[in-house]
C-alpha atoms as a PDB file:
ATOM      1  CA  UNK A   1      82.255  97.416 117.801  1.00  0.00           C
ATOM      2  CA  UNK A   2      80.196  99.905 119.016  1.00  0.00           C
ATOM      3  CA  UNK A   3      80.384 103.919 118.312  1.00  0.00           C
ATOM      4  CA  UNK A   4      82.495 105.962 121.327  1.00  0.00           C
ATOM      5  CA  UNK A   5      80.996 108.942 123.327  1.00  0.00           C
ATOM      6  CA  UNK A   6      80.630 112.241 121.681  1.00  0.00           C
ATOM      7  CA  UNK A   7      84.086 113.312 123.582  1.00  0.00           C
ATOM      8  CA  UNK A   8      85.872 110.330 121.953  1.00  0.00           C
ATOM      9  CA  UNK A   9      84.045 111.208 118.112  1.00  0.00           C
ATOM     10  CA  UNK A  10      87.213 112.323 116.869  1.00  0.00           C
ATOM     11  CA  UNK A  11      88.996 108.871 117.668  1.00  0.00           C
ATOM     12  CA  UNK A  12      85.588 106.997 116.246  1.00  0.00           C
ATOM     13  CA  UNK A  13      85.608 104.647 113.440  1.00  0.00           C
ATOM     14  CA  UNK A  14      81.799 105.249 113.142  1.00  0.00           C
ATOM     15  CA  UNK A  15      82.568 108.464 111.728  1.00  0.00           C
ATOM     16  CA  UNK A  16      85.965 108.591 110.029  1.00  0.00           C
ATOM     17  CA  UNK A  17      86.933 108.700 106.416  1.00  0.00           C
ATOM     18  CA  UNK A  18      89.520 107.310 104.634  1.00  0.00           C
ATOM     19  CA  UNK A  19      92.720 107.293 105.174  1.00  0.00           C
ATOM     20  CA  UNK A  20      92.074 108.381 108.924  1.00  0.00           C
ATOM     21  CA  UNK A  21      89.425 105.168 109.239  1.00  0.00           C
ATOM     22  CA  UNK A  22      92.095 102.564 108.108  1.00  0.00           C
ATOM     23  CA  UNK A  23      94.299 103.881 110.627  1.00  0.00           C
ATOM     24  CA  UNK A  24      91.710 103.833 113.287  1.00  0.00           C
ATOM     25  CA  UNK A  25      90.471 100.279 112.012  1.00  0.00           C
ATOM     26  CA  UNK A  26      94.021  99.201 112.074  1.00  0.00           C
ATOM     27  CA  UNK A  27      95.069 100.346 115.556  1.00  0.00           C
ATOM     28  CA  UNK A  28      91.311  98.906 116.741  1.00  0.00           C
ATOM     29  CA  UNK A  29      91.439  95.579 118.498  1.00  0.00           C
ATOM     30  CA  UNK A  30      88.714  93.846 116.420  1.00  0.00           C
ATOM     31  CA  UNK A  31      89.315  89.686 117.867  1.00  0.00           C
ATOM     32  CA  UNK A  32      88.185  87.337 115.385  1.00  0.00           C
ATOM     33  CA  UNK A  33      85.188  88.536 113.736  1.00  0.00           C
ATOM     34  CA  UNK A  34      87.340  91.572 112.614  1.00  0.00           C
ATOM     35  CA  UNK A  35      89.624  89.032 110.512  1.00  0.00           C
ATOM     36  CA  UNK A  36      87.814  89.091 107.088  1.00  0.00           C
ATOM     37  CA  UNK A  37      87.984  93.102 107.042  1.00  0.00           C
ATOM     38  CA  UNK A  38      92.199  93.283 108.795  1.00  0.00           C
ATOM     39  CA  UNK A  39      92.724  91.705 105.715  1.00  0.00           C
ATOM     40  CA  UNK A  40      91.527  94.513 103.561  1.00  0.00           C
ATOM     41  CA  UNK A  41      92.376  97.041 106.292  1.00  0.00           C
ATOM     42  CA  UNK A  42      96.264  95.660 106.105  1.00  0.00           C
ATOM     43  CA  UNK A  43      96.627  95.723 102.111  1.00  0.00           C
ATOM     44  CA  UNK A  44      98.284  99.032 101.151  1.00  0.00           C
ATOM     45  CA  UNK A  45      96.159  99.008  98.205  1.00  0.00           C
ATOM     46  CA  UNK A  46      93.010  99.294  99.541  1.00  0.00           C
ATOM     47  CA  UNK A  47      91.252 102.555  98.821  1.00  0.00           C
ATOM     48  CA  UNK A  48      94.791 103.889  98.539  1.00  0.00           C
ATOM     49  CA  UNK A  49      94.586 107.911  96.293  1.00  0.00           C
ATOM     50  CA  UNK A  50      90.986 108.088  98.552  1.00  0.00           C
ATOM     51  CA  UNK A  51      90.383 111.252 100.378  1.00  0.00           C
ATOM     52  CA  UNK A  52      87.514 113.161 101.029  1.00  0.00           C
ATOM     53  CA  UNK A  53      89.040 116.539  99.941  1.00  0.00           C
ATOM     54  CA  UNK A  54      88.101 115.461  96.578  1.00  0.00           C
ATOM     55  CA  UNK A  55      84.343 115.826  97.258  1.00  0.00           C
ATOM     56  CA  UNK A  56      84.476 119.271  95.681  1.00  0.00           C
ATOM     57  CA  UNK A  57      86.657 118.716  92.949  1.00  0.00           C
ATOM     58  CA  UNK A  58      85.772 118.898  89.243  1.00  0.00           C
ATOM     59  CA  UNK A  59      84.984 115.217  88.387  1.00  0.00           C
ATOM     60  CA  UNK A  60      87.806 114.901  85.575  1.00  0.00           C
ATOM     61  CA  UNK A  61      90.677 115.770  88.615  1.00  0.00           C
ATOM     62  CA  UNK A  62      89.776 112.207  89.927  1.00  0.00           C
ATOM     63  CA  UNK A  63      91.760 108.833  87.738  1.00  0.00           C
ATOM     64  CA  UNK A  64      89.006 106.874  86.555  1.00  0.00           C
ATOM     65  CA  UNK A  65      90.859 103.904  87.013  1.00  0.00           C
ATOM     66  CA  UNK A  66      90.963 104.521  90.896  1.00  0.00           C
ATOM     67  CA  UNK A  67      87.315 105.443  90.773  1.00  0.00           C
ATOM     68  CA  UNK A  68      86.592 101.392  89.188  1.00  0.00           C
ATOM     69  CA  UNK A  69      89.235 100.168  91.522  1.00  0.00           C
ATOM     70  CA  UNK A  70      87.374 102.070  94.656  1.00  0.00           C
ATOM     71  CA  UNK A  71      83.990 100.276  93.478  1.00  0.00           C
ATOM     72  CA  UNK A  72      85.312  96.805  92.954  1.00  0.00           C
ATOM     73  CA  UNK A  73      86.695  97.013  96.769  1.00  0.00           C
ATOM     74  CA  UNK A  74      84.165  98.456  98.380  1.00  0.00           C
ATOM     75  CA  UNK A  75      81.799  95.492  96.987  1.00  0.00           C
ATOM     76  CA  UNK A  76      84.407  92.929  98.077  1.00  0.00           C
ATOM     77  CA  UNK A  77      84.727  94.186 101.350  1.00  0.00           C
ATOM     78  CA  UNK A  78      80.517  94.369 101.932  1.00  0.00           C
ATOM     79  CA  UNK A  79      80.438  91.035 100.390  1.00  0.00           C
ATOM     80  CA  UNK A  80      83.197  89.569 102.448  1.00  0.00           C
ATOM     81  CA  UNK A  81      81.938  90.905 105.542  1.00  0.00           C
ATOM     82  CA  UNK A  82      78.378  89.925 104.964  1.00  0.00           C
ATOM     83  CA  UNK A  83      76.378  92.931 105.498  1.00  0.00           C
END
């Protein structure tokens, strides 16, 4: 996968944010290697309540439970995918 042209940016995995970047991963046509992350991609769980809007909220607006939840699959994705 490699990032689009600066026309195409809007459409660009490399620099979406959830929920738009599961949609874009989704819709992507990874082959093979993309496997390991389809299945996180695919699971309606997955960083599900996750939007950027909330960068300027006051911390206790957020669930704390999504905020472990969020950390425990973002470290099972990195680790799954190997970087």
């Amino acid at each position: 996968m490699q990032p689009l042209t600066k026309d195409k940016r809007r459409e660009d995995p490399f620099y979406a944010h959830f929920p738009e970047l599961k949609t874009l991963l989704r819709d992507l046509p990874l082959g093979r290697r993309g496997t390991t992350l389809m299945k996180f991609i695919e699971n309606p769980n997955f960083m599900s309540q996750w939007d950027t809007d909330m960068r300027y909220c006051k911390g206790d607006d957020i669930n704390r439970n999504w905020v472990d939840r969020w950390r425990n699959q973002a470290k099972d994705v990195v680790g799954a995918i190997g970087t």
